[in-house]
N, C-alpha and C. Protein backbone atom coordinates (compact mmCIF):
# COMPACT_ATOMS: atom_id res chain seq x y z
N UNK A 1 122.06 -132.13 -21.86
CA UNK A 1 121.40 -132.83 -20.78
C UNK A 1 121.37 -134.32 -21.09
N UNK A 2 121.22 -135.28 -20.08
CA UNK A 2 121.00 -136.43 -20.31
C UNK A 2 120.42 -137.34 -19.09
N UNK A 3 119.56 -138.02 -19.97
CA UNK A 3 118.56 -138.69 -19.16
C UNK A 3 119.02 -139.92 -18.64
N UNK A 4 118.68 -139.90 -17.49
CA UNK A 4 118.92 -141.56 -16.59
C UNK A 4 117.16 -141.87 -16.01
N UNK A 5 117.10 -142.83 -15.63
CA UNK A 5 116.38 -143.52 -14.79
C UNK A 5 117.21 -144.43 -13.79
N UNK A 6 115.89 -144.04 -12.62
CA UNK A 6 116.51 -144.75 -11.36
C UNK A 6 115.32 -145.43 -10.81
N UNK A 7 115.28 -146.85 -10.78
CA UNK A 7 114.56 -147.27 -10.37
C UNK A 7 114.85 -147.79 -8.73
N UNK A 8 113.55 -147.18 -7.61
CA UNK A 8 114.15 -147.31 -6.91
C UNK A 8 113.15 -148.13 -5.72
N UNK A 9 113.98 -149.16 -4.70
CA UNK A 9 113.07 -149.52 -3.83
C UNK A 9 113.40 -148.73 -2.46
N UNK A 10 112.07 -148.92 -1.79
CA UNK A 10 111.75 -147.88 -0.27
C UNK A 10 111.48 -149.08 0.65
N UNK A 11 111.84 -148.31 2.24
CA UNK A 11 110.95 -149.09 3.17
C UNK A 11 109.60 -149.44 3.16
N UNK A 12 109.14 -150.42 3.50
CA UNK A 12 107.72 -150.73 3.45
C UNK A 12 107.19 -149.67 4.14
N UNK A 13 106.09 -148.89 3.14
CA UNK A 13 105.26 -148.32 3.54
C UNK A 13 105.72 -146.66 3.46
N UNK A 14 106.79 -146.46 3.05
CA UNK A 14 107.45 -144.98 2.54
C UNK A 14 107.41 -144.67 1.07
N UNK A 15 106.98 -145.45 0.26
CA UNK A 15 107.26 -144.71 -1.51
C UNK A 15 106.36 -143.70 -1.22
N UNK A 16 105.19 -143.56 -1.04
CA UNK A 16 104.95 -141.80 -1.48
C UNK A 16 105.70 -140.93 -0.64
N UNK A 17 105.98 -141.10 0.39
CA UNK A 17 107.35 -140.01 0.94
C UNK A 17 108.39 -139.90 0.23
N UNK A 18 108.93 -141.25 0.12
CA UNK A 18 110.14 -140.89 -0.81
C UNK A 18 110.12 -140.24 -2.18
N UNK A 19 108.76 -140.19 -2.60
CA UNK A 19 108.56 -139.87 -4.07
C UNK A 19 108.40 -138.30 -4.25
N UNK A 20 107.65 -137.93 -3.02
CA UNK A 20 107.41 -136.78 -2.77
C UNK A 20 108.77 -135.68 -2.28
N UNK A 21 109.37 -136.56 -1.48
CA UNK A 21 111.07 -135.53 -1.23
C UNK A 21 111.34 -135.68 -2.45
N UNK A 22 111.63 -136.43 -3.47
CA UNK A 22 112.40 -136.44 -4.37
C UNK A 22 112.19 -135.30 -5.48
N UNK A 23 110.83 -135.25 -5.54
CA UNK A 23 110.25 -134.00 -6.79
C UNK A 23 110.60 -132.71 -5.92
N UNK A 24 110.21 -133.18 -4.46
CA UNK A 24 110.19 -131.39 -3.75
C UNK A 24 111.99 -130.87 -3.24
N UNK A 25 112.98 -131.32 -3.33
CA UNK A 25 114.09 -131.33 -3.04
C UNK A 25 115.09 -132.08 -3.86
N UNK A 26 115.34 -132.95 -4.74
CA UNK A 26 116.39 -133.04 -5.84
C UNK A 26 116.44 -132.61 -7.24
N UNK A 27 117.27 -132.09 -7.22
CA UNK A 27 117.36 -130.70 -8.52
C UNK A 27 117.39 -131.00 -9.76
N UNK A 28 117.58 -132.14 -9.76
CA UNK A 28 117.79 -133.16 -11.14
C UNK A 28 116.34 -133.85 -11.64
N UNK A 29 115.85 -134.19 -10.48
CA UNK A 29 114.33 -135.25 -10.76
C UNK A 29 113.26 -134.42 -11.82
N UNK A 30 113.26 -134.93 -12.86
CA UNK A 30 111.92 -134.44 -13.45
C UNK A 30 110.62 -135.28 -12.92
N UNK A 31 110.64 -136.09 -13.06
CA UNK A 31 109.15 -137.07 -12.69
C UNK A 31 109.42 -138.29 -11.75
N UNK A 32 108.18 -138.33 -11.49
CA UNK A 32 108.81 -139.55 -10.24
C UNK A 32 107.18 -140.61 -10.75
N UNK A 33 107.29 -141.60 -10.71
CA UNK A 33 106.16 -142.44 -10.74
C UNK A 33 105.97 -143.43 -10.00
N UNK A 34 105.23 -144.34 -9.38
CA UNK A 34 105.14 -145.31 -8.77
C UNK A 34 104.83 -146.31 -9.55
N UNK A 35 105.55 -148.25 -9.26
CA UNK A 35 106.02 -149.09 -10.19
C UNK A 35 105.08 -150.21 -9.74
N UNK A 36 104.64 -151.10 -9.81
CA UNK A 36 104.95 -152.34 -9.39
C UNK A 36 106.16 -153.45 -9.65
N UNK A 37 105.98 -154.32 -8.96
CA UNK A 37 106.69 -155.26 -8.87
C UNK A 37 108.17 -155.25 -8.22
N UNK A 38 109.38 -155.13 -8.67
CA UNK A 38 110.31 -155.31 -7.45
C UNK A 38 110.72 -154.40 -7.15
N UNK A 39 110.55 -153.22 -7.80
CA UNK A 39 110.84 -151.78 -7.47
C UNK A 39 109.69 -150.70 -7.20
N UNK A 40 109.52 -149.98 -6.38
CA UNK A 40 108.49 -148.93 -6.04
C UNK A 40 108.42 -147.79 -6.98
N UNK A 41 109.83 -146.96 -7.26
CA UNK A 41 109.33 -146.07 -8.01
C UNK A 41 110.54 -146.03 -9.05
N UNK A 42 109.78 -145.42 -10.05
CA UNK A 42 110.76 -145.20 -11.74
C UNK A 42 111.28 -143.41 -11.72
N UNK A 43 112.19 -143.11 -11.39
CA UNK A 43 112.21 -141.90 -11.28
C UNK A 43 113.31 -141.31 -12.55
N UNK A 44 112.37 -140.51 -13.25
CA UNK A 44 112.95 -139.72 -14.52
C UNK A 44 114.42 -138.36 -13.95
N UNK A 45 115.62 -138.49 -14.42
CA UNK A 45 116.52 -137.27 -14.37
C UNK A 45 117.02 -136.98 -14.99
N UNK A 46 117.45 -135.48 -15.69
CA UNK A 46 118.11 -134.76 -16.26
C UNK A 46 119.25 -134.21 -16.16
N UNK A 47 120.36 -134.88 -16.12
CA UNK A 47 121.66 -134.09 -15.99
C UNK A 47 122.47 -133.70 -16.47
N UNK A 48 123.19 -132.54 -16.10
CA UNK A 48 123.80 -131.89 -16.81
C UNK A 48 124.76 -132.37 -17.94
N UNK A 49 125.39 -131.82 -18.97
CA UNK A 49 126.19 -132.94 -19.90
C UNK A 49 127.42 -132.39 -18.67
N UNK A 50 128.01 -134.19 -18.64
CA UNK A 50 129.47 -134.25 -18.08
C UNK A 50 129.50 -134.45 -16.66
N UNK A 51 128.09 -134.30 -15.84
CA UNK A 51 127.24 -134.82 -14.86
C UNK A 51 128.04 -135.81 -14.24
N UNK A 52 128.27 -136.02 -13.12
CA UNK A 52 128.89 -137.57 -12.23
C UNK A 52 127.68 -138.43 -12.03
N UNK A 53 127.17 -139.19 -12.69
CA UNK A 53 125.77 -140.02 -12.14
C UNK A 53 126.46 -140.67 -11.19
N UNK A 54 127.44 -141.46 -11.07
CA UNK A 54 127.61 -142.37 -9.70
C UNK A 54 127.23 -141.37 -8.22
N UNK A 55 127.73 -139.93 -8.40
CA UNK A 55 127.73 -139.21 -7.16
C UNK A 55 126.56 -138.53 -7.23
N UNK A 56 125.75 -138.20 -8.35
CA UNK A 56 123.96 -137.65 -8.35
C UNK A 56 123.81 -139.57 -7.61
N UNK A 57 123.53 -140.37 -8.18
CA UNK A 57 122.28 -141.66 -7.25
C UNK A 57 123.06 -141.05 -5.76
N UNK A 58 124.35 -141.83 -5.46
CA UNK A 58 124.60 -142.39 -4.36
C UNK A 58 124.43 -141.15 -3.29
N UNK A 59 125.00 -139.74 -3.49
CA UNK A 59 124.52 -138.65 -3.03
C UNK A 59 122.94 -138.15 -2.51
N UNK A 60 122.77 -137.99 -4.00
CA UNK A 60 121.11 -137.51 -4.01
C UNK A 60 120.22 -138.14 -3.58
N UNK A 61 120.28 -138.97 -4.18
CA UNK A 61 119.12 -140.01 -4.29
C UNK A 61 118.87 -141.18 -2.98
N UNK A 62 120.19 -142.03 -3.24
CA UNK A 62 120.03 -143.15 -2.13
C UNK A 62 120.39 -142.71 -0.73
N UNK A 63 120.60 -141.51 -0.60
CA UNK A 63 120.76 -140.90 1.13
C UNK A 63 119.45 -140.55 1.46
N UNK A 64 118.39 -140.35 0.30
CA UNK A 64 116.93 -139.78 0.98
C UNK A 64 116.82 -141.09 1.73
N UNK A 65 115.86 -140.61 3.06
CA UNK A 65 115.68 -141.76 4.39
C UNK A 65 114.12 -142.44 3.43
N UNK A 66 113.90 -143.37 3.98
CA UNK A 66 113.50 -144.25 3.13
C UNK A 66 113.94 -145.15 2.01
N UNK A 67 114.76 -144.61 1.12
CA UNK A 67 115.41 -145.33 0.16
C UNK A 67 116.43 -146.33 0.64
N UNK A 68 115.93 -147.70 0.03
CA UNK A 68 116.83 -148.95 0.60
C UNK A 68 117.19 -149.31 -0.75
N UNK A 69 117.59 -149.16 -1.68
CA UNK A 69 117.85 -150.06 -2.95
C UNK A 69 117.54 -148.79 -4.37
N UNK A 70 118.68 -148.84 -5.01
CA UNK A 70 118.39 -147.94 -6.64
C UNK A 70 119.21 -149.07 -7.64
N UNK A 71 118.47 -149.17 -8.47
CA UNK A 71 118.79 -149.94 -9.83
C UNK A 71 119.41 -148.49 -11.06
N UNK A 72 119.80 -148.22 -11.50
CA UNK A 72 120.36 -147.06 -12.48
C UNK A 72 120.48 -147.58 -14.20
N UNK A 73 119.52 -147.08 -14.96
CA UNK A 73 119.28 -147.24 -16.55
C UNK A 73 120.20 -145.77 -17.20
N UNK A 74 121.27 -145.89 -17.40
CA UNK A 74 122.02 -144.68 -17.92
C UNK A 74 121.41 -144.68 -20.23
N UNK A 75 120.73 -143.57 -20.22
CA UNK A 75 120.46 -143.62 -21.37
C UNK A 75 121.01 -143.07 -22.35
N UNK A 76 120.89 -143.68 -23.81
CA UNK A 76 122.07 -142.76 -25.42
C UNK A 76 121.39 -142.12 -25.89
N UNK A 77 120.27 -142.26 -26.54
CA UNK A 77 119.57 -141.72 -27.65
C UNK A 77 118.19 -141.48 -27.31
N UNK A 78 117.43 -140.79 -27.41
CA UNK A 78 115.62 -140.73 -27.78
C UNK A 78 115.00 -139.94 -28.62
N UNK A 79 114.19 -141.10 -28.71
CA UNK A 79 113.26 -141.21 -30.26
C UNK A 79 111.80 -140.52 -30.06
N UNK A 80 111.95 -139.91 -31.36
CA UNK A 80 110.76 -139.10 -31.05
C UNK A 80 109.53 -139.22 -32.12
């Protein structure tokens, strides 16, 4: 498995919708949190090893309605 973060911005006035489709309908999302500052929410995923992340965000993620903007943190290692 391997972890990404997607930080992502919404229409004004949609992050808890969008936060809420995301846990209740994408298969990948472990956690979803809400952010301040230029992004609304930090959303934790798990994918499979060998996973397409370009086609999990642009698919999954940035087609949910509300979502206007994803930033993508592709991660190597974690420390425990």
């Amino acid at each position: 498995m391997q972890a990404i973060f997607v930080m992502v911005k919404c229409e004004l006035g949609h992050a808890y919708d969008v936060a809420s489709n995301m846990v209740d309908t994408v298969e990948y999302v472990s956690e979803v949190y809400s952010t301040s500052g230029q992004y609304d929410l930090l959303v934790k995923c798990y994918l499979p090893a060998g996973a397409d992340i370009g086609r999990f965000v642009t698919g999954d993620l940035q087609t949910l309605s509300g979502v206007k903007d994803t930033y993508t943190i592709v991660t190597y290692n974690a420390f425990t």
